[in-house]
N, C-alpha and C. Protein backbone atom coordinates (compact mmCIF):
# COMPACT_ATOMS: atom_id res chain seq x y z
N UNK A 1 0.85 -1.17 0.00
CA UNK A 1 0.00 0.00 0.00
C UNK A 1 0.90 1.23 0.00
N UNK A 2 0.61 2.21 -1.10
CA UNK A 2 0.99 3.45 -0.83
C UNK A 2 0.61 4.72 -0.19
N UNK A 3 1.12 4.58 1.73
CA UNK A 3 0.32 5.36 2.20
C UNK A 3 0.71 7.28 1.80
N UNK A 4 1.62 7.35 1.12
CA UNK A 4 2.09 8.80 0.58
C UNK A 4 0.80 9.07 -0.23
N UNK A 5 0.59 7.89 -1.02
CA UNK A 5 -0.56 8.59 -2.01
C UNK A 5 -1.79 8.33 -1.65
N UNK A 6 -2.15 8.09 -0.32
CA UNK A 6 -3.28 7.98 0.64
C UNK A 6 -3.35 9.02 1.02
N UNK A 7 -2.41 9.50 2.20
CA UNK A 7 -2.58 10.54 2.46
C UNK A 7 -2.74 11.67 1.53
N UNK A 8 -1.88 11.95 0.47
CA UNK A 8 -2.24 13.01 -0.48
C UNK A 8 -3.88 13.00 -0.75
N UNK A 9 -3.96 12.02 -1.56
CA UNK A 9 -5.47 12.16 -2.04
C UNK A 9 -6.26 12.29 -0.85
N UNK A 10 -6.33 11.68 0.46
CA UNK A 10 -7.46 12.11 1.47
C UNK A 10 -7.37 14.16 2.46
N UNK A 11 -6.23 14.80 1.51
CA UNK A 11 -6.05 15.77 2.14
C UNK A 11 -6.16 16.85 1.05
N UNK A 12 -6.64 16.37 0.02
CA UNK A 12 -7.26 17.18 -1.35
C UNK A 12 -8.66 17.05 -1.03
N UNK A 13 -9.34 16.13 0.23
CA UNK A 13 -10.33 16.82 0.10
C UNK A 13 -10.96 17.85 0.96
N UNK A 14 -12.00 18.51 0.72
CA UNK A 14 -11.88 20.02 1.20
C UNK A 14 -12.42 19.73 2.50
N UNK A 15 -12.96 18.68 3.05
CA UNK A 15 -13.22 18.64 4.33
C UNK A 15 -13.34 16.99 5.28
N UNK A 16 -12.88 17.19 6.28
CA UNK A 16 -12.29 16.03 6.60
C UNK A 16 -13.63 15.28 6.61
N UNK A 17 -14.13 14.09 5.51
CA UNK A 17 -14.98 13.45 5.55
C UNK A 17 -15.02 11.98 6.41
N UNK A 18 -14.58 11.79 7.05
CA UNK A 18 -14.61 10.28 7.77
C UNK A 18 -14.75 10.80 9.37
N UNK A 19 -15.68 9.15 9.68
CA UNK A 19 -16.09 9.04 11.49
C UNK A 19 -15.03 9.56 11.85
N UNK A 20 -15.26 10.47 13.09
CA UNK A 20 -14.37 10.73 13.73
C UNK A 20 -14.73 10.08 15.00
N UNK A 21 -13.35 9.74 15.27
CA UNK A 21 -13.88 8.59 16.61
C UNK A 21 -13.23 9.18 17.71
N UNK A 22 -11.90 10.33 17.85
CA UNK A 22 -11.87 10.85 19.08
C UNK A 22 -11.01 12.01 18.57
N UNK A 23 -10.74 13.20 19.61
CA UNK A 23 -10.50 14.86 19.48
C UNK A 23 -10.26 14.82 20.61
N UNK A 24 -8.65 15.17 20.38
CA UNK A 24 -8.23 15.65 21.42
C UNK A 24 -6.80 16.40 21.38
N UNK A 25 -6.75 17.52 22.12
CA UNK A 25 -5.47 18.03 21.66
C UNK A 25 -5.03 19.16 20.59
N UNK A 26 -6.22 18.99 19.51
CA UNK A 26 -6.65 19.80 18.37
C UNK A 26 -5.95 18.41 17.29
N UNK A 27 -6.07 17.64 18.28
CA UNK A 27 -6.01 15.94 16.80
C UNK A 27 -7.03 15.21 16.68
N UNK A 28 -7.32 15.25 15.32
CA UNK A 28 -8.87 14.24 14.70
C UNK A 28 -8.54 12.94 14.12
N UNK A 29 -9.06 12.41 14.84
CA UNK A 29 -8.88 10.85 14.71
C UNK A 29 -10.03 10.28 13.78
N UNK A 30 -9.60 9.47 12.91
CA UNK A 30 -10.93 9.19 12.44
C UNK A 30 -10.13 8.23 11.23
N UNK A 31 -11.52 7.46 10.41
CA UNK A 31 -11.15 5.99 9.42
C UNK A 31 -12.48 6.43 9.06
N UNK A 32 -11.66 6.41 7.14
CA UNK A 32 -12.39 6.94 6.32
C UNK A 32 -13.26 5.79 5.67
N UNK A 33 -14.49 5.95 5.48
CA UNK A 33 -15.15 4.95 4.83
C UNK A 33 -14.73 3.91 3.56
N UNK A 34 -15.28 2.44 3.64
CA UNK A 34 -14.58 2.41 2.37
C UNK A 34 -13.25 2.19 2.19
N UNK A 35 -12.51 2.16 3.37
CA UNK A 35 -10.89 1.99 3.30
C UNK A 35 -10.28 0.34 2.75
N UNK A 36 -9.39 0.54 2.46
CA UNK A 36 -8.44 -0.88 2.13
C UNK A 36 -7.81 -1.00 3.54
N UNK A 37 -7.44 -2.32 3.22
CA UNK A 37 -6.83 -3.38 4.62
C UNK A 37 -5.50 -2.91 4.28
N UNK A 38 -4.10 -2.77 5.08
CA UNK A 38 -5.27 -3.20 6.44
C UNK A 38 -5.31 -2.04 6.98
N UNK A 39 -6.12 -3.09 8.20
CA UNK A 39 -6.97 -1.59 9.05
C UNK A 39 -5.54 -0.63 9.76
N UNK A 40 -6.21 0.75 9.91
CA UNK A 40 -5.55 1.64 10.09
C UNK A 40 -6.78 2.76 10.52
N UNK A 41 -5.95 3.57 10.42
CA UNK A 41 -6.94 4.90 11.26
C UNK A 41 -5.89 6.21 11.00
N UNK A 42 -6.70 7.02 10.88
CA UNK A 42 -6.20 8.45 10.08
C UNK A 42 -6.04 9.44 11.42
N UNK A 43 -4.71 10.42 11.93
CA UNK A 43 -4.93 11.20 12.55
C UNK A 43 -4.58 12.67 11.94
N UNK A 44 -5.27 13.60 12.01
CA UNK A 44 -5.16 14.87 11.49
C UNK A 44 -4.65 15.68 12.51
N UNK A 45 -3.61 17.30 12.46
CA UNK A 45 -3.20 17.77 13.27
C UNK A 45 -2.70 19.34 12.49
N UNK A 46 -3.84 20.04 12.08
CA UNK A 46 -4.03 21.14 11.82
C UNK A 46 -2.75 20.57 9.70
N UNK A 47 -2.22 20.98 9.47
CA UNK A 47 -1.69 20.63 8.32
C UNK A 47 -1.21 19.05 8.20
N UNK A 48 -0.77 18.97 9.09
CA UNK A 48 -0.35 17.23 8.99
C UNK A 48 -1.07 16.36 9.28
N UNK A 49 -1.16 14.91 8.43
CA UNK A 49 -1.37 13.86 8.44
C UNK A 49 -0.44 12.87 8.74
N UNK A 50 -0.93 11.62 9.46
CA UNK A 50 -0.67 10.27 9.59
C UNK A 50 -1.33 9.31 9.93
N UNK A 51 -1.01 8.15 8.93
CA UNK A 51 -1.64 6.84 8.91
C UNK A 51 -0.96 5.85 9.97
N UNK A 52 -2.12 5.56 10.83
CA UNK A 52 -1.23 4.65 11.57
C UNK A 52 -2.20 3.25 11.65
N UNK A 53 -0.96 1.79 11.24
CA UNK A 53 -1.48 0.84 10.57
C UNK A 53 -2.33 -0.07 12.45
N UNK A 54 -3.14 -0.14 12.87
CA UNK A 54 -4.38 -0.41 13.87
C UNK A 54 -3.44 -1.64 14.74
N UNK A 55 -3.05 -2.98 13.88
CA UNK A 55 -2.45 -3.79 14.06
C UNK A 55 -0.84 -3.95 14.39
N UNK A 56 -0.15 -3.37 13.76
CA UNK A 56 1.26 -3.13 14.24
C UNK A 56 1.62 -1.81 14.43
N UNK A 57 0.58 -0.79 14.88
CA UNK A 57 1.75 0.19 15.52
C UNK A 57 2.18 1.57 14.49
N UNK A 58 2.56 0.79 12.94
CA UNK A 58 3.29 1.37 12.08
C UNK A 58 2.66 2.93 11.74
N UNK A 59 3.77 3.91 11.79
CA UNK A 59 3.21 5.38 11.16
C UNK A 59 3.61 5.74 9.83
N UNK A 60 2.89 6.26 9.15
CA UNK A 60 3.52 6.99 7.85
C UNK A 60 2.72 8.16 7.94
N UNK A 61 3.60 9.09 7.18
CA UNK A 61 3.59 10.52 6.92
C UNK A 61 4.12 11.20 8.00
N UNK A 62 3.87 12.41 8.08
CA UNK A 62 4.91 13.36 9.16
C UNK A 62 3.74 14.05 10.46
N UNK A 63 4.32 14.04 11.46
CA UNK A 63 3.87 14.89 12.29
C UNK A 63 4.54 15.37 13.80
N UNK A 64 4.24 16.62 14.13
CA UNK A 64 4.65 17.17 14.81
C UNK A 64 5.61 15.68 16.08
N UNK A 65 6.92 16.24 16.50
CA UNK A 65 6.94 15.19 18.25
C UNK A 65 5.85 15.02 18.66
N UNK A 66 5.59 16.18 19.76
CA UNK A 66 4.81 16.25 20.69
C UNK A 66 3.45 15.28 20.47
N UNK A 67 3.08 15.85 19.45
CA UNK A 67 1.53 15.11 18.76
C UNK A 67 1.82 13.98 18.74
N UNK A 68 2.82 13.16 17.78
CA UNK A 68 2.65 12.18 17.77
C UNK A 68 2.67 11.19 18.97
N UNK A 69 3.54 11.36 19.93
CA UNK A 69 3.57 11.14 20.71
C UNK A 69 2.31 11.00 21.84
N UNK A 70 1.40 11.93 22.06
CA UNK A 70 0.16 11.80 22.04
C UNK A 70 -0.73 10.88 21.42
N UNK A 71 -1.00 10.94 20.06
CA UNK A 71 -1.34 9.91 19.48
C UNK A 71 -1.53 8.44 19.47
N UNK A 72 0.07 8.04 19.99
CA UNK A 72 0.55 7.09 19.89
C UNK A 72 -0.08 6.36 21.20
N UNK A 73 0.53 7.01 22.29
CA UNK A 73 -0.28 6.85 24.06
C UNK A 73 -1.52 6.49 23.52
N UNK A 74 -2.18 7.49 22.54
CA UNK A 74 -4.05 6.99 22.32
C UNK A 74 -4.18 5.78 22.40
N UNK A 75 -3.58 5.38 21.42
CA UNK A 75 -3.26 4.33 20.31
C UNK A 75 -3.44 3.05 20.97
N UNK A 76 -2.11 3.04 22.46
CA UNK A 76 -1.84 2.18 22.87
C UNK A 76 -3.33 1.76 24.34
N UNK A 77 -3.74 2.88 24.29
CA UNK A 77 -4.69 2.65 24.76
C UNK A 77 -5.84 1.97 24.83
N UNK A 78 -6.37 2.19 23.24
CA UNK A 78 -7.33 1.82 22.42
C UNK A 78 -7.54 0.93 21.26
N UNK A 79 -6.08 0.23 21.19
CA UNK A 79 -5.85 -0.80 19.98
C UNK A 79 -7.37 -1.38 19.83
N UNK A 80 -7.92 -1.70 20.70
CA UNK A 80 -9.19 -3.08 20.85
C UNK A 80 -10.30 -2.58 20.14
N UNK A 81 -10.16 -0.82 20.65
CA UNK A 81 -11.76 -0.23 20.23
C UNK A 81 -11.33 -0.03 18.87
N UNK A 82 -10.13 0.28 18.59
CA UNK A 82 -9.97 0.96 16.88
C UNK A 82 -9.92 -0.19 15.76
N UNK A 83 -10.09 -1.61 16.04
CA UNK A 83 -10.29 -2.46 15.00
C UNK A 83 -11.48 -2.78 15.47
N UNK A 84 -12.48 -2.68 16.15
CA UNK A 84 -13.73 -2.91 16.39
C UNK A 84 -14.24 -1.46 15.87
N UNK A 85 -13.66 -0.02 15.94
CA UNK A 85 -14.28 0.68 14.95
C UNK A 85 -14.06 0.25 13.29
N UNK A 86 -12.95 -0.37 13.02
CA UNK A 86 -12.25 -0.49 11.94
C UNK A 86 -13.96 -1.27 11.08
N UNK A 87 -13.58 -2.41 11.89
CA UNK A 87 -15.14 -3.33 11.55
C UNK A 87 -16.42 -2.75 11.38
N UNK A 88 -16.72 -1.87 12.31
CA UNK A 88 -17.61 -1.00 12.15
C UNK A 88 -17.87 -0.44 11.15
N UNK A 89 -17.12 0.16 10.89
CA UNK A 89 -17.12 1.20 9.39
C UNK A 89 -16.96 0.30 8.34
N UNK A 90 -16.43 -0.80 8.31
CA UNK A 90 -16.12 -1.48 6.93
C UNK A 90 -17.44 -2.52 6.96
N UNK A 91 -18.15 -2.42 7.88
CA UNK A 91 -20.21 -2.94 7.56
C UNK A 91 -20.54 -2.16 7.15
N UNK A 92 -19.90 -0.88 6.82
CA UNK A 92 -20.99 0.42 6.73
C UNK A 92 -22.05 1.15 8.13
N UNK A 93 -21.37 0.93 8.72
CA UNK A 93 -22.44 1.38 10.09
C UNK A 93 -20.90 2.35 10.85
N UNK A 94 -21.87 3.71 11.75
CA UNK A 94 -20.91 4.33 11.80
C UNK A 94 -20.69 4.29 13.51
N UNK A 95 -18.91 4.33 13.41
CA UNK A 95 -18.54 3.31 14.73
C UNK A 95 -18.90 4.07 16.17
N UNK A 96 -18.95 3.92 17.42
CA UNK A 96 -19.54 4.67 18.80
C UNK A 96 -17.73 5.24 18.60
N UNK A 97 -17.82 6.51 19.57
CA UNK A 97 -16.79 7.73 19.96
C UNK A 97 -16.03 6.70 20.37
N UNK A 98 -14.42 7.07 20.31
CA UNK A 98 -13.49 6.83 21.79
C UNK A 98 -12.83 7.98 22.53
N UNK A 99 -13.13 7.45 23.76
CA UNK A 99 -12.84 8.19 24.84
C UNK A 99 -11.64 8.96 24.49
N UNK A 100 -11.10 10.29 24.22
CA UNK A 100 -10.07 10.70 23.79
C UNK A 100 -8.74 11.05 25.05
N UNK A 101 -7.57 11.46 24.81
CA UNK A 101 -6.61 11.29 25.61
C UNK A 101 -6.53 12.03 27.09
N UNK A 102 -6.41 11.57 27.76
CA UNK A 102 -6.58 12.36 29.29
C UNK A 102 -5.95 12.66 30.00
């Protein structure tokens, strides 16, 4: 998978269209409908993007330390709920919030 040309194309569009499943920090978390495997989950952070792959951890694209780092804590938090949102969204049904970082 080429997540460079993921991210490009999901940041041409003019407004962030996918569930958002948690906000926090001024970072939008969210998995865009319709996605390819594997599962992953999109975090936004005012200009920057990154894909981070649900199952191993893995990041692509750029973002701030601090943030990511944040993120990541989410991450490790919530592995369980974000492939049970993953599932969610890939029935087409749109997934319940997660609790965002505290």
């Amino acid at each position: 998978m080429d997540y460079n040309n993921e991210i490009e194309r999901n940041s041409q569009l003019t407004e962030i269209r996918m569930p958002e499943l948690a906000r926090f920090l001024g970072i939008v978390i969210g998995i865009f409908p319709r996605e390819h495997p594997p599962p992953h989950f999109h975090a936004v952070y005012g200009e920057y993007q990154i894909i981070i792959d649900i199952k191993t951890g893995v990041v692509q694209g750029t973002f701030p330390k601090r943030a990511l780092r944040h993120v990541l804590e989410w991450y490790d938090e919530h592995q369980l709920e974000l492939l049970e949102a993953w599932d969610c969204i890939q029935a087409g049904n749109y997934p319940p919030k997660i609790n965002p970082l505290e």
